[in-house]
C-alpha atoms as a PDB file:
ATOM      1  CA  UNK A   1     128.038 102.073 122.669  1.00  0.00           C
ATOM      2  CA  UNK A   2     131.329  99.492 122.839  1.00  0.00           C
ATOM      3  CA  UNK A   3     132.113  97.929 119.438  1.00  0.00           C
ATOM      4  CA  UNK A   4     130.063  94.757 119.749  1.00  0.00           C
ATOM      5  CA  UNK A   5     127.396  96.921 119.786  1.00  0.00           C
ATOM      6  CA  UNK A   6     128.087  98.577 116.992  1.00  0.00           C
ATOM      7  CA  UNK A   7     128.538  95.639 114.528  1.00  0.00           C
ATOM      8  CA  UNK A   8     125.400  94.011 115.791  1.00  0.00           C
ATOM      9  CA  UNK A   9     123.494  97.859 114.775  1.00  0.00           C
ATOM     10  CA  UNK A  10     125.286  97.484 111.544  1.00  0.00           C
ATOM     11  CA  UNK A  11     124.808  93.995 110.576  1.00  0.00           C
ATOM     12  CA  UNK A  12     121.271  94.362 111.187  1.00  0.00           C
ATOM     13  CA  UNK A  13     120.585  97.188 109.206  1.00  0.00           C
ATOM     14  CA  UNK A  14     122.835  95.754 106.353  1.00  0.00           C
ATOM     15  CA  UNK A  15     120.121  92.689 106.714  1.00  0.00           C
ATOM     16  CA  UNK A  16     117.444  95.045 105.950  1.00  0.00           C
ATOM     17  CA  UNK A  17     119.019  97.113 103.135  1.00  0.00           C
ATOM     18  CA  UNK A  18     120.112  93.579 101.725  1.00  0.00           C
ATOM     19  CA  UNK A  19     116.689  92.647 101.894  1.00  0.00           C
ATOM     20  CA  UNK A  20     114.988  96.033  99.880  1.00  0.00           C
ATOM     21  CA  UNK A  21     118.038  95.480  97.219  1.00  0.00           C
ATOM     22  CA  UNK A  22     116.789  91.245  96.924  1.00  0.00           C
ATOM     23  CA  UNK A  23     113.115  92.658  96.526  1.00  0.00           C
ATOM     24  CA  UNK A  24     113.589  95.150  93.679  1.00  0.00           C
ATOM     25  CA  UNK A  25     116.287  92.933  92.093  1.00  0.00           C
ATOM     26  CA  UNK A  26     113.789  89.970  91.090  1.00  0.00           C
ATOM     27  CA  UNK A  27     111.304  89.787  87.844  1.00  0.00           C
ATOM     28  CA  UNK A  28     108.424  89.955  89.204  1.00  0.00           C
ATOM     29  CA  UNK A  29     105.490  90.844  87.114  1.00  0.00           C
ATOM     30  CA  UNK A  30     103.898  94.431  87.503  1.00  0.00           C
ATOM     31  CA  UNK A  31     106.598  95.749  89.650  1.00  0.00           C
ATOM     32  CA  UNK A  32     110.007  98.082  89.150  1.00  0.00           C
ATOM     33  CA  UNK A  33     112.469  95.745  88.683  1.00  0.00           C
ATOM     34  CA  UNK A  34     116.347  95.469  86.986  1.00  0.00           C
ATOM     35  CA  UNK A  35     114.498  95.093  83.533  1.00  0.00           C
ATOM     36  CA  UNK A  36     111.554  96.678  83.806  1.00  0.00           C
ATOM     37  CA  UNK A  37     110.496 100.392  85.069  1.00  0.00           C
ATOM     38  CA  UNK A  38     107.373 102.992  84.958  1.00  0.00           C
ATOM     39  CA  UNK A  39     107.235 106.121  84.188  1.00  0.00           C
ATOM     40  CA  UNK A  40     109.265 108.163  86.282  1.00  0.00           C
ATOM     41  CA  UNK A  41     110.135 105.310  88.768  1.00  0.00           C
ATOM     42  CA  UNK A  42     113.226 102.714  87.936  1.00  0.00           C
ATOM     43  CA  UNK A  43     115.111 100.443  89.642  1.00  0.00           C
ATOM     44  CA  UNK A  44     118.371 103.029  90.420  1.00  0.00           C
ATOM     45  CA  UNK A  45     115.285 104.878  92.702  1.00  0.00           C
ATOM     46  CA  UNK A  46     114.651 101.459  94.785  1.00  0.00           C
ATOM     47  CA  UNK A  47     118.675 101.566  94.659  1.00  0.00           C
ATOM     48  CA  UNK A  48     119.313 104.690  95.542  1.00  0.00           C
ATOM     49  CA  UNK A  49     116.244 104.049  98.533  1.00  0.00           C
ATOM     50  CA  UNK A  50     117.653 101.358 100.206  1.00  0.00           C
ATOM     51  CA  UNK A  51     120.865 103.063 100.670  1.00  0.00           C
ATOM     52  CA  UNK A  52     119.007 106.237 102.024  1.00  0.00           C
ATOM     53  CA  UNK A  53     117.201 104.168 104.805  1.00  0.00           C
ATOM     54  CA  UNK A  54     120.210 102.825 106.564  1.00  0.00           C
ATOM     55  CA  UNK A  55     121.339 105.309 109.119  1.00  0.00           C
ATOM     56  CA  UNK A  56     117.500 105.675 110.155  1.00  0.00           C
ATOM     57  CA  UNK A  57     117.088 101.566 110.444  1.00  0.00           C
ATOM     58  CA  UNK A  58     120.560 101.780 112.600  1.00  0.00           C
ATOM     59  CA  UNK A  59     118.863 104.228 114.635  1.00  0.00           C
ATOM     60  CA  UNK A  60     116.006 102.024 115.060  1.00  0.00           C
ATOM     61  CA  UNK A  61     117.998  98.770 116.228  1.00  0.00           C
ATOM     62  CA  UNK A  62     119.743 101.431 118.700  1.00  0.00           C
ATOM     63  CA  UNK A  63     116.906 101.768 120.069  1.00  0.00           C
ATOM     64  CA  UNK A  64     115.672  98.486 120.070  1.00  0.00           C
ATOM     65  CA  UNK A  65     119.119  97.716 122.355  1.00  0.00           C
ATOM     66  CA  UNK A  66     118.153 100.975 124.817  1.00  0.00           C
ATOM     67  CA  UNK A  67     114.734  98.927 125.529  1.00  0.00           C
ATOM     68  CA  UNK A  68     116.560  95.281 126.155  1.00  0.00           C
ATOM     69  CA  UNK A  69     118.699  97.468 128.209  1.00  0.00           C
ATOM     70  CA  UNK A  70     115.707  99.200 130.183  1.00  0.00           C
ATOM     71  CA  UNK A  71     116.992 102.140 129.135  1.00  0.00           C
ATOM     72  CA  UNK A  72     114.068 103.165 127.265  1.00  0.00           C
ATOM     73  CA  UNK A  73     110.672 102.088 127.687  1.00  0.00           C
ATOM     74  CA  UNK A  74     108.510 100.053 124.850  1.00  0.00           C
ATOM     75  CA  UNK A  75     105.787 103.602 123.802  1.00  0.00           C
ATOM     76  CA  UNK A  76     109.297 105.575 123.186  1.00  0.00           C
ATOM     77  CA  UNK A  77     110.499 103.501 120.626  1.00  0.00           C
ATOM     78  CA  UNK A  78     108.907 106.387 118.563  1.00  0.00           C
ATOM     79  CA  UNK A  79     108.364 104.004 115.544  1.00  0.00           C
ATOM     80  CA  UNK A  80     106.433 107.066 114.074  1.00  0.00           C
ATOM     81  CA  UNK A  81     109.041 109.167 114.092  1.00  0.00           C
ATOM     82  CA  UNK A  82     111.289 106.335 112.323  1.00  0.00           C
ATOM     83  CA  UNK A  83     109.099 105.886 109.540  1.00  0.00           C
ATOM     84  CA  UNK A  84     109.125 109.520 109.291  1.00  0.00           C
ATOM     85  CA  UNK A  85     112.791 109.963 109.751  1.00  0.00           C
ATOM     86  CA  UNK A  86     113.308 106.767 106.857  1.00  0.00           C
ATOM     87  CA  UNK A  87     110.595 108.433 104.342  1.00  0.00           C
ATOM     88  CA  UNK A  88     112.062 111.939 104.034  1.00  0.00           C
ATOM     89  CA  UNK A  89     115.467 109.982 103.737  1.00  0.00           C
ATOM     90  CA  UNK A  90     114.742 108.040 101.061  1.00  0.00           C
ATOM     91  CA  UNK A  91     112.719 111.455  99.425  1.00  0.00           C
ATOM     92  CA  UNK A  92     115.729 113.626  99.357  1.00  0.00           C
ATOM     93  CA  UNK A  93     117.844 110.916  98.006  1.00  0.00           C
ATOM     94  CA  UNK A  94     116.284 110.084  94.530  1.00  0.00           C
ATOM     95  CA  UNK A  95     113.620 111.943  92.523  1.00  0.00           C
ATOM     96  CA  UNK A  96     111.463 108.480  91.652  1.00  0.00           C
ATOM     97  CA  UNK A  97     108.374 109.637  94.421  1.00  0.00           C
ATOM     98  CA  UNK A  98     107.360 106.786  96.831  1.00  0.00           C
ATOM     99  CA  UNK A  99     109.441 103.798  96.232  1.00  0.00           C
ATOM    100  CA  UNK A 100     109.340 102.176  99.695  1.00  0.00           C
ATOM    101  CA  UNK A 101     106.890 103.563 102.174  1.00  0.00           C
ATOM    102  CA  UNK A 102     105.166 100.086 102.465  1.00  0.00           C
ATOM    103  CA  UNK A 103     108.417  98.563 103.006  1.00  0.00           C
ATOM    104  CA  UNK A 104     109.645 101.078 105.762  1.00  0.00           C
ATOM    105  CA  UNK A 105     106.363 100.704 107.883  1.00  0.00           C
ATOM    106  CA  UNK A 106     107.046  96.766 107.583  1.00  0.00           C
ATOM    107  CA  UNK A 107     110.724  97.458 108.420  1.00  0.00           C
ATOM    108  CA  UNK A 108     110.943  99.795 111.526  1.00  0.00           C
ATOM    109  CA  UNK A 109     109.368  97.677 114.243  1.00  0.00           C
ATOM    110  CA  UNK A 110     111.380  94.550 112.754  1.00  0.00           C
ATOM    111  CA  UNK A 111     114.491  96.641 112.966  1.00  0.00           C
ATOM    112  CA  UNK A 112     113.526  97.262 117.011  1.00  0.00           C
ATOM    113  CA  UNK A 113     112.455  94.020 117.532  1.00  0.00           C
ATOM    114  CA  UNK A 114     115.978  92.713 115.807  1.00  0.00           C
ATOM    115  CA  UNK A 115     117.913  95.083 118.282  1.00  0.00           C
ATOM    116  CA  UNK A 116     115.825  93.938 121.764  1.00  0.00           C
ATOM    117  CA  UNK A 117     117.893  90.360 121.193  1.00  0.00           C
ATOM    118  CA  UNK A 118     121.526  92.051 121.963  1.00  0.00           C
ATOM    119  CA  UNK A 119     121.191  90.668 125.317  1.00  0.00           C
ATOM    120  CA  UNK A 120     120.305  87.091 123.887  1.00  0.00           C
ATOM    121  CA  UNK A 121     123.671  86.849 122.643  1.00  0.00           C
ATOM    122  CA  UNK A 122     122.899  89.272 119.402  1.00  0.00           C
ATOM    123  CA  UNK A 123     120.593  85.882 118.341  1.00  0.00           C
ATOM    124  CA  UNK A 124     118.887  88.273 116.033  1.00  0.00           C
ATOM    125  CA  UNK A 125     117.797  85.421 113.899  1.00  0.00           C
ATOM    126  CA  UNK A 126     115.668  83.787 116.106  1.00  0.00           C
ATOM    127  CA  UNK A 127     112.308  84.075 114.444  1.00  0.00           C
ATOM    128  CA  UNK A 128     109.899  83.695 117.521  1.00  0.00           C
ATOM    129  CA  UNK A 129     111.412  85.672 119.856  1.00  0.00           C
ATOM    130  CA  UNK A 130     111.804  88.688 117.154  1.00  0.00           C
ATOM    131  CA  UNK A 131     108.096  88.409 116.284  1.00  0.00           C
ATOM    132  CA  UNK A 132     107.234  88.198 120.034  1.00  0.00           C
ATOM    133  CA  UNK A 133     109.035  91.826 120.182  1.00  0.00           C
ATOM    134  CA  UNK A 134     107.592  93.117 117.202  1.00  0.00           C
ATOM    135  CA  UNK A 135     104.247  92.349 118.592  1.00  0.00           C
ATOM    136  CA  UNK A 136     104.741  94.178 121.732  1.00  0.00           C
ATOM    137  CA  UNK A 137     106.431  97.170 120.222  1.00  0.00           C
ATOM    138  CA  UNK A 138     104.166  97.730 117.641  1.00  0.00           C
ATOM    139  CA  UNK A 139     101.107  97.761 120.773  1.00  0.00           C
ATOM    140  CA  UNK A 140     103.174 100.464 122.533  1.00  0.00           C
ATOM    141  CA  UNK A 141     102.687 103.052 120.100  1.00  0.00           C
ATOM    142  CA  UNK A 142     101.591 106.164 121.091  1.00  0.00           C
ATOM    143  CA  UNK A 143      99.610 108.892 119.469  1.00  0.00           C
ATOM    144  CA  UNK A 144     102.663 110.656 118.740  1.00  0.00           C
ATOM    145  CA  UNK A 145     103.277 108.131 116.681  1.00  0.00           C
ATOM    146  CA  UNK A 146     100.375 108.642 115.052  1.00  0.00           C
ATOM    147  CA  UNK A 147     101.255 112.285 114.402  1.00  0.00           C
ATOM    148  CA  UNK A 148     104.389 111.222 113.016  1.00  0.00           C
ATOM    149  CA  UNK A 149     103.265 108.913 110.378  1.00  0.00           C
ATOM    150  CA  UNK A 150     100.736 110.864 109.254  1.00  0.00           C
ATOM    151  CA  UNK A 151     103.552 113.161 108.443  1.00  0.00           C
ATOM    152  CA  UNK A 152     105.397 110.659 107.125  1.00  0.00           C
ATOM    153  CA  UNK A 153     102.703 109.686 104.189  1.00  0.00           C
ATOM    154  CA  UNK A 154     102.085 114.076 103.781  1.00  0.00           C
ATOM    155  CA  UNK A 155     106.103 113.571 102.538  1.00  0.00           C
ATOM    156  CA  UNK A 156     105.798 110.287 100.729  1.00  0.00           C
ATOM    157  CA  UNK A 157     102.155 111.022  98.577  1.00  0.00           C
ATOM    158  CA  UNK A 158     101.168 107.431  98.208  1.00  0.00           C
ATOM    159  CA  UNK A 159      97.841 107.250  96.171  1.00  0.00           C
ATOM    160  CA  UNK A 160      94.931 105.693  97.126  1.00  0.00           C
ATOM    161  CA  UNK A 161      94.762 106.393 100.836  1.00  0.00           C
ATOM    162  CA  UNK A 162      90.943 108.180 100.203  1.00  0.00           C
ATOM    163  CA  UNK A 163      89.468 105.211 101.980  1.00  0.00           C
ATOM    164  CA  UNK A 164      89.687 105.310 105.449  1.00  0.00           C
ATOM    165  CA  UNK A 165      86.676 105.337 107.499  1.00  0.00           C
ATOM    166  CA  UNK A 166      87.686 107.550 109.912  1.00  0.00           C
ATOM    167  CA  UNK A 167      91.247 109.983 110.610  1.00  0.00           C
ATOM    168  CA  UNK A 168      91.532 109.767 106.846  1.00  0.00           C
ATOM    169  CA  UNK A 169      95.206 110.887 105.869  1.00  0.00           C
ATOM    170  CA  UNK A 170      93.660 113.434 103.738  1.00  0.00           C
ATOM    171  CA  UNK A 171      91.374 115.158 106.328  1.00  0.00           C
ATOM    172  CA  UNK A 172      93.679 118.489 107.961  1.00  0.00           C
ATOM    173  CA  UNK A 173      92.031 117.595 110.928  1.00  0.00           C
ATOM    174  CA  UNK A 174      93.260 114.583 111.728  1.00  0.00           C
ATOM    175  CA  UNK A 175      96.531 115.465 113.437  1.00  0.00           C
ATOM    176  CA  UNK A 176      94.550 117.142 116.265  1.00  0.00           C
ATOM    177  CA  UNK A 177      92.180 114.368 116.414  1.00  0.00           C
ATOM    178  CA  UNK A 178      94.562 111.537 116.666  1.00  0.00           C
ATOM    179  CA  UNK A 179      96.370 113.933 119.843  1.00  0.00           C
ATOM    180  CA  UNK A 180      93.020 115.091 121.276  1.00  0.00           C
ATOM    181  CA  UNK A 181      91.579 111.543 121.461  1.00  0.00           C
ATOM    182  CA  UNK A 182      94.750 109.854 122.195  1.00  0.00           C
ATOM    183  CA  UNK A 183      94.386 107.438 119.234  1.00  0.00           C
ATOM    184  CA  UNK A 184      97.706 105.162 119.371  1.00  0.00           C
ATOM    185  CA  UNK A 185      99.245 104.115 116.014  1.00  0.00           C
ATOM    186  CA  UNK A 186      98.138 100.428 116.476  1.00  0.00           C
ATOM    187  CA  UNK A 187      94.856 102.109 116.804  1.00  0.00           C
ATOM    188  CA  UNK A 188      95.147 103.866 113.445  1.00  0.00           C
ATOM    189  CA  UNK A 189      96.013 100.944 111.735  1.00  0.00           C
ATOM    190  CA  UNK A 190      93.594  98.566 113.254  1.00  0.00           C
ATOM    191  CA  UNK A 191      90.795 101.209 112.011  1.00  0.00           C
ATOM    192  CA  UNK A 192      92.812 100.520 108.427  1.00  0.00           C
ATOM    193  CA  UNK A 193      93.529  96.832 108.671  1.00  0.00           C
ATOM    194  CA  UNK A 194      90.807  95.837 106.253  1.00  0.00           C
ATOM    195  CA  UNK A 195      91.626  97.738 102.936  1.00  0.00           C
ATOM    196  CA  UNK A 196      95.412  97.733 103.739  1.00  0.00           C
ATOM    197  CA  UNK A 197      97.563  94.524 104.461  1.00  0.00           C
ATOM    198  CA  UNK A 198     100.186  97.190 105.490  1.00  0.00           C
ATOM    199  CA  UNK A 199      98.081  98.077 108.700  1.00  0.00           C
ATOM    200  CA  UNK A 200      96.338  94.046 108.891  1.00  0.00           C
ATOM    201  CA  UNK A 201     100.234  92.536 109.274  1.00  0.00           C
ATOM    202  CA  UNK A 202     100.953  95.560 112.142  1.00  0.00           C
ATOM    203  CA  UNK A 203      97.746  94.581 114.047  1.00  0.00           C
ATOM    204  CA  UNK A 204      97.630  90.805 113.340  1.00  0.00           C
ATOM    205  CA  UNK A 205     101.542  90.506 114.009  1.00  0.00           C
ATOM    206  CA  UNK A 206     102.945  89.915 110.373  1.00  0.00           C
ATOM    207  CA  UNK A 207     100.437  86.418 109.571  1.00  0.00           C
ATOM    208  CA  UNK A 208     101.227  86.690 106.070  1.00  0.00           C
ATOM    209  CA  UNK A 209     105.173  87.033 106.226  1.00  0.00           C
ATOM    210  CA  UNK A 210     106.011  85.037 109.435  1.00  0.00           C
ATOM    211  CA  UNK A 211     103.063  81.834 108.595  1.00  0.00           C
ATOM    212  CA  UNK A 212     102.800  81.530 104.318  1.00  0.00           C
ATOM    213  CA  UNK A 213     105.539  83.994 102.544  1.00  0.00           C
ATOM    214  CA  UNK A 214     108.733  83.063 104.480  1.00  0.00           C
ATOM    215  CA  UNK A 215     108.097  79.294 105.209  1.00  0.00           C
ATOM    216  CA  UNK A 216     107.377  79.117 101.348  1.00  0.00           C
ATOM    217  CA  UNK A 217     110.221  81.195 100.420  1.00  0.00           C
ATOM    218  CA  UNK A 218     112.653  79.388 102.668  1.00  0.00           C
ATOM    219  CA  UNK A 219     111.632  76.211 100.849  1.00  0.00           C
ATOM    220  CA  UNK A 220     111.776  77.411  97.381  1.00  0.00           C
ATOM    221  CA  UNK A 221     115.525  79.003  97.868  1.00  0.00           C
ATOM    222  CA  UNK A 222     116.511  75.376  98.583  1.00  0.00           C
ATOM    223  CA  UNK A 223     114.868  73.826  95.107  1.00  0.00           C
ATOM    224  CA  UNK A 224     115.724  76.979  92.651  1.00  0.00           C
ATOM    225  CA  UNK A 225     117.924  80.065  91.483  1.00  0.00           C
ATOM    226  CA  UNK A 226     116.895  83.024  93.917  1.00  0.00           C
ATOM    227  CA  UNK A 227     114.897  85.291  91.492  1.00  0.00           C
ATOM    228  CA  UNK A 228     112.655  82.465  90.880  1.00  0.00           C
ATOM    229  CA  UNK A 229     112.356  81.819  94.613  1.00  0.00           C
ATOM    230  CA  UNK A 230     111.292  85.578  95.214  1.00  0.00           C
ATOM    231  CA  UNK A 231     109.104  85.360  91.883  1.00  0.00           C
ATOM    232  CA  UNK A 232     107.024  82.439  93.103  1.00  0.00           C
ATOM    233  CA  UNK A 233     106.694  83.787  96.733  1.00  0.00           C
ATOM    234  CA  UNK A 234     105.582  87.038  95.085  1.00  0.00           C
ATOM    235  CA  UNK A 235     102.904  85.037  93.162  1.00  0.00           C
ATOM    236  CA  UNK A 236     101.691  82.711  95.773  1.00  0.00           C
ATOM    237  CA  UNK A 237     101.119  85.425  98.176  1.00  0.00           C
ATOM    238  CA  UNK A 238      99.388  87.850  95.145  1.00  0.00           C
ATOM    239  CA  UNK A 239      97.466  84.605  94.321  1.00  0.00           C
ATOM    240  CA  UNK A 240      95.869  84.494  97.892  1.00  0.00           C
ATOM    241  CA  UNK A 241      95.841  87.819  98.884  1.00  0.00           C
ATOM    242  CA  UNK A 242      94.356  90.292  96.479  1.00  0.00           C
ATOM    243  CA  UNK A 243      96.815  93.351  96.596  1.00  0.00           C
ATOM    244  CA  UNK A 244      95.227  95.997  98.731  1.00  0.00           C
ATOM    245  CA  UNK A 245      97.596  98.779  96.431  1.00  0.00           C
ATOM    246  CA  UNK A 246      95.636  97.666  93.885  1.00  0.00           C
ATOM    247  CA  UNK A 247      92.191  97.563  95.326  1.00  0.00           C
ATOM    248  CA  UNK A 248      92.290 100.869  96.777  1.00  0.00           C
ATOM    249  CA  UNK A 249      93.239 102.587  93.337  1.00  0.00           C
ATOM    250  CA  UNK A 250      90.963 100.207  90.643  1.00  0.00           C
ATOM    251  CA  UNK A 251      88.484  98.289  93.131  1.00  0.00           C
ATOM    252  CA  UNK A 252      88.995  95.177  95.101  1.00  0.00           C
ATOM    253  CA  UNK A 253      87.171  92.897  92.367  1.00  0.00           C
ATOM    254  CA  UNK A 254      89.767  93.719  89.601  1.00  0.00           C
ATOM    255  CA  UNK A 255      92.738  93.267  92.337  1.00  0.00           C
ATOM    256  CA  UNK A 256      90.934  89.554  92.785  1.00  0.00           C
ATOM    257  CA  UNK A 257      90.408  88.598  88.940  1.00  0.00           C
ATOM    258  CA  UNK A 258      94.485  89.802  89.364  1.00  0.00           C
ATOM    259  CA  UNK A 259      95.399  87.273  91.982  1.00  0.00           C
ATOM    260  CA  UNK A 260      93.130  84.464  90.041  1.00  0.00           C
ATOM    261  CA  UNK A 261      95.885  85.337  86.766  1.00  0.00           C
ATOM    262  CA  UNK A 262      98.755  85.248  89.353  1.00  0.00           C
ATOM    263  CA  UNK A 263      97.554  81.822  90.882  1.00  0.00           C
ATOM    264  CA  UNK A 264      97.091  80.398  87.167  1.00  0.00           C
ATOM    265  CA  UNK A 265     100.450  81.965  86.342  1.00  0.00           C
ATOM    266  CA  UNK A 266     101.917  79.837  89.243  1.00  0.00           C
ATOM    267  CA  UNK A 267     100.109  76.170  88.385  1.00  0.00           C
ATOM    268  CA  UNK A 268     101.828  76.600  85.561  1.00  0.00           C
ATOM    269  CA  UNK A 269     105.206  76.445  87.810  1.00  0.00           C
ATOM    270  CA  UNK A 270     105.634  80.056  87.431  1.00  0.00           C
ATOM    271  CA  UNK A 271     109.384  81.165  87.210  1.00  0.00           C
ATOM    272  CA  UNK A 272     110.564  77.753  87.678  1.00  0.00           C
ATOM    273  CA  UNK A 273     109.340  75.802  84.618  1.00  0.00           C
ATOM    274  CA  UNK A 274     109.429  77.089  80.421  1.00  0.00           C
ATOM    275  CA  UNK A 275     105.888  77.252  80.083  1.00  0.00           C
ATOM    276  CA  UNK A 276     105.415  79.130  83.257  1.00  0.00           C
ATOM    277  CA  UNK A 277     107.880  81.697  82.318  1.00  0.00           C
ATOM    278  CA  UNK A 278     105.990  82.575  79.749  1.00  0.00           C
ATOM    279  CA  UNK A 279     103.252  82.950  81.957  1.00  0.00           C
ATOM    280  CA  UNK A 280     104.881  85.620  84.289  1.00  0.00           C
ATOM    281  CA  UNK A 281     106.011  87.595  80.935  1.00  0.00           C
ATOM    282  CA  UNK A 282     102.535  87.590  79.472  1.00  0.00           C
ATOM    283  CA  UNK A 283     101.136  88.341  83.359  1.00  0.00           C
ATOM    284  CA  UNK A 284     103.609  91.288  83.451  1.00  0.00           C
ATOM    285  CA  UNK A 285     102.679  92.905  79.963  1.00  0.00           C
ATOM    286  CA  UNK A 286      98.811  92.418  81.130  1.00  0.00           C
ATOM    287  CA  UNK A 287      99.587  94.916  84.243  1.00  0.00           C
ATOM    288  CA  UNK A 288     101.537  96.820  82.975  1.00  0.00           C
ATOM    289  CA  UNK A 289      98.965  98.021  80.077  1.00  0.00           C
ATOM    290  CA  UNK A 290      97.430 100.338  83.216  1.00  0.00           C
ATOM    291  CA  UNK A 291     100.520 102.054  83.762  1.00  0.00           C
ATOM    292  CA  UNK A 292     100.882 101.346  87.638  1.00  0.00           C
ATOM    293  CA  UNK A 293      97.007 101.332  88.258  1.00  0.00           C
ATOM    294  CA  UNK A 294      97.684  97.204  88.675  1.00  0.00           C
ATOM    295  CA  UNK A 295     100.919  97.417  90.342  1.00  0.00           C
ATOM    296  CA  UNK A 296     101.075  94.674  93.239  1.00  0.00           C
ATOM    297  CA  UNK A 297     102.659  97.514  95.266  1.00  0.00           C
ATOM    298  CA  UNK A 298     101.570  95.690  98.983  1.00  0.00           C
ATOM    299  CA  UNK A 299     102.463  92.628  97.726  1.00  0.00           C
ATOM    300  CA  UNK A 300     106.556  94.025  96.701  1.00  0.00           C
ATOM    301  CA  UNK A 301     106.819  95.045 100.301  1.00  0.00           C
ATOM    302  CA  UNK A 302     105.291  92.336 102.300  1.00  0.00           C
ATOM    303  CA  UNK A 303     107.860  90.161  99.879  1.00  0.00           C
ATOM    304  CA  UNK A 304     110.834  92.397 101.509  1.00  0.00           C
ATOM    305  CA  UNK A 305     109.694  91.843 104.536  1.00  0.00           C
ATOM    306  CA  UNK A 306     109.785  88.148 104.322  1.00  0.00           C
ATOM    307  CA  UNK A 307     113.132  88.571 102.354  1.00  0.00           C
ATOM    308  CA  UNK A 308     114.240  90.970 105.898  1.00  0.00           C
ATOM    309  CA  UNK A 309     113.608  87.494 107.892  1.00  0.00           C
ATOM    310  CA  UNK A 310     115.637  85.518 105.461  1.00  0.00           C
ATOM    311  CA  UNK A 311     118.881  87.542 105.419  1.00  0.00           C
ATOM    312  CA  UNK A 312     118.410  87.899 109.582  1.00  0.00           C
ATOM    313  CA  UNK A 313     117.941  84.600 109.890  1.00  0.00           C
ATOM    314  CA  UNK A 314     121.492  84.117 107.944  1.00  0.00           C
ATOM    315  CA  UNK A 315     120.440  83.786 103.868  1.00  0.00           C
ATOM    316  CA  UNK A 316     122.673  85.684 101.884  1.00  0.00           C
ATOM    317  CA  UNK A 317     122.817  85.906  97.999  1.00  0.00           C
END
């Protein structure tokens, strides 16, 4: 790999850790953040996180550079086995649980898709054609993938996963099934899609981050201060899309009555005006009364993902 090479790998995976540090480093309500924690999780755990994931996200632009190269093919992009490889990273390097398992799901095929442009002139921040490539990566999955992030979530222990309608993550079956009936990973999460917008962005091809978060965001980091940007694209998208984190642990009505307070939060102007300040620290102390039963968890990572297309497509702090 000459040096070019190398700095593209680099800068891209700096563009993703940049983006996981932007995430947890804005108020917003019900989340980890630099002023506000839960028990057992802080912010020096999303810190510590983001710095753990980098060698696995450089591995994953690699790659993405092997396939514009045709020297691998699109199903051995083994985005199961990066998730993997990212989670038990990020476990070994700070004792706070799951901090960014949504996030790394998000990440991996964007961090392909990012690499597949070296041979466009490294134009890594041209939004269509890197959704075009996470769209056709994230098809190619196998059912070693599969495999592999099933393993992934045995490491991480998210709760809430005792949903599924079928393969459920908690079923010791499921590995054999998944191999046995050759059930890809896009599979897996189209079987998913409607209790987790995790697995609805991987099957629909990122809607929510590529069409409302990131055109929003991009036009509220040219009116105010950044955390306020972040704070208001974090509200707008809780506002119309009840947080599927939420749903799965409390029920989906109380994750809706939750976006209804996050959309009157934000008519208010949210972080950007006095009154709506108040707002988000009133909304915050409301969800965080649960402990993290109402933390917007989905919502945190589909906002680094849209942060992710900002810093590729040039933003920086």
């Amino acid at each position: 790999m000459g040096q070019n090479c190398r700095e593209f790998v680099v800068d891209i995976s700096r563009c993703l850790q940049l983006a996981i540090l932007l995430e947890v480093s804005a108020d917003k309500p019900g989340n980890v953040n630099f002023v506000s924690s839960f028990e057992g999780t802080c912010k020096e755990q999303f810190l510590a996180s983001a710095i753990a994931v980098g060698s696995v996200f450089q591995e994953a632009v690699k790659r993405g550079v092997q396939i514009a190269n045709c020297e691998r093919r699109f199903n051995d992009a083994g985005l199961g086995e990066l998730v993997n490889r990212g989670v038990r990273e990020v476990m070994e390097w700070q004792r706070g649980g799951n901090t960014i398992l949504g996030t790394v799901m998000l990440f991996m095929p964007i961090a392909v898709a990012a690499g597949m442009s070296f041979t466009r002139e490294n134009s890594y921040g041209d939004l269509k054609f890197l959704r075009g490539n996470i769209n056709t990566v994230i098809y190619a999955s196998t059912a070693i993938d599969s495999v592999h992030l099933y393993e992934a979530i045995d490491v991480a222990m998210p709760s809430g996963l005792n949903q599924a309608p079928d393969f459920s993550v908690n079923d010791p079956i499921s590995k054999q099934r998944l191999i046995s009936e050759n059930v890809s990973l896009w599979q897996v999460f189209d079987i998913a899609k409607d209790y987790d917008d995790i697995c609805s962005e991987w099957v629909r091809n990122y809607p929510i981050i590529f069409d409302e978060a990131y055109p929003y965001l991009s036009e509220q980091l040219l009116k105010v201060d950044q955390n306020t940007a972040v704070t208001n694209t974090f509200l707008k998208i809780l506002a119309n899309h009840p947080d599927t984190f939420i749903a799965r642990k409390v029920g989906r009505e109380k994750a809706k009555e939750i976006s209804c307070e996050a959309m009157k939060v934000l008519e208010l102007g949210g972080a950007a005006t006095i009154e709506g300040k108040a707002a988000v620290k009133k909304f915050d102390h409301q969800l965080r009364e649960a402990g993290n039963k109402y933390n917007p968890g989905t919502t945190a990572d589909l906002i680094a993902a849209t942060l992710a297309l900002c810093t590729l497509n040039g933003y920086r702090p």
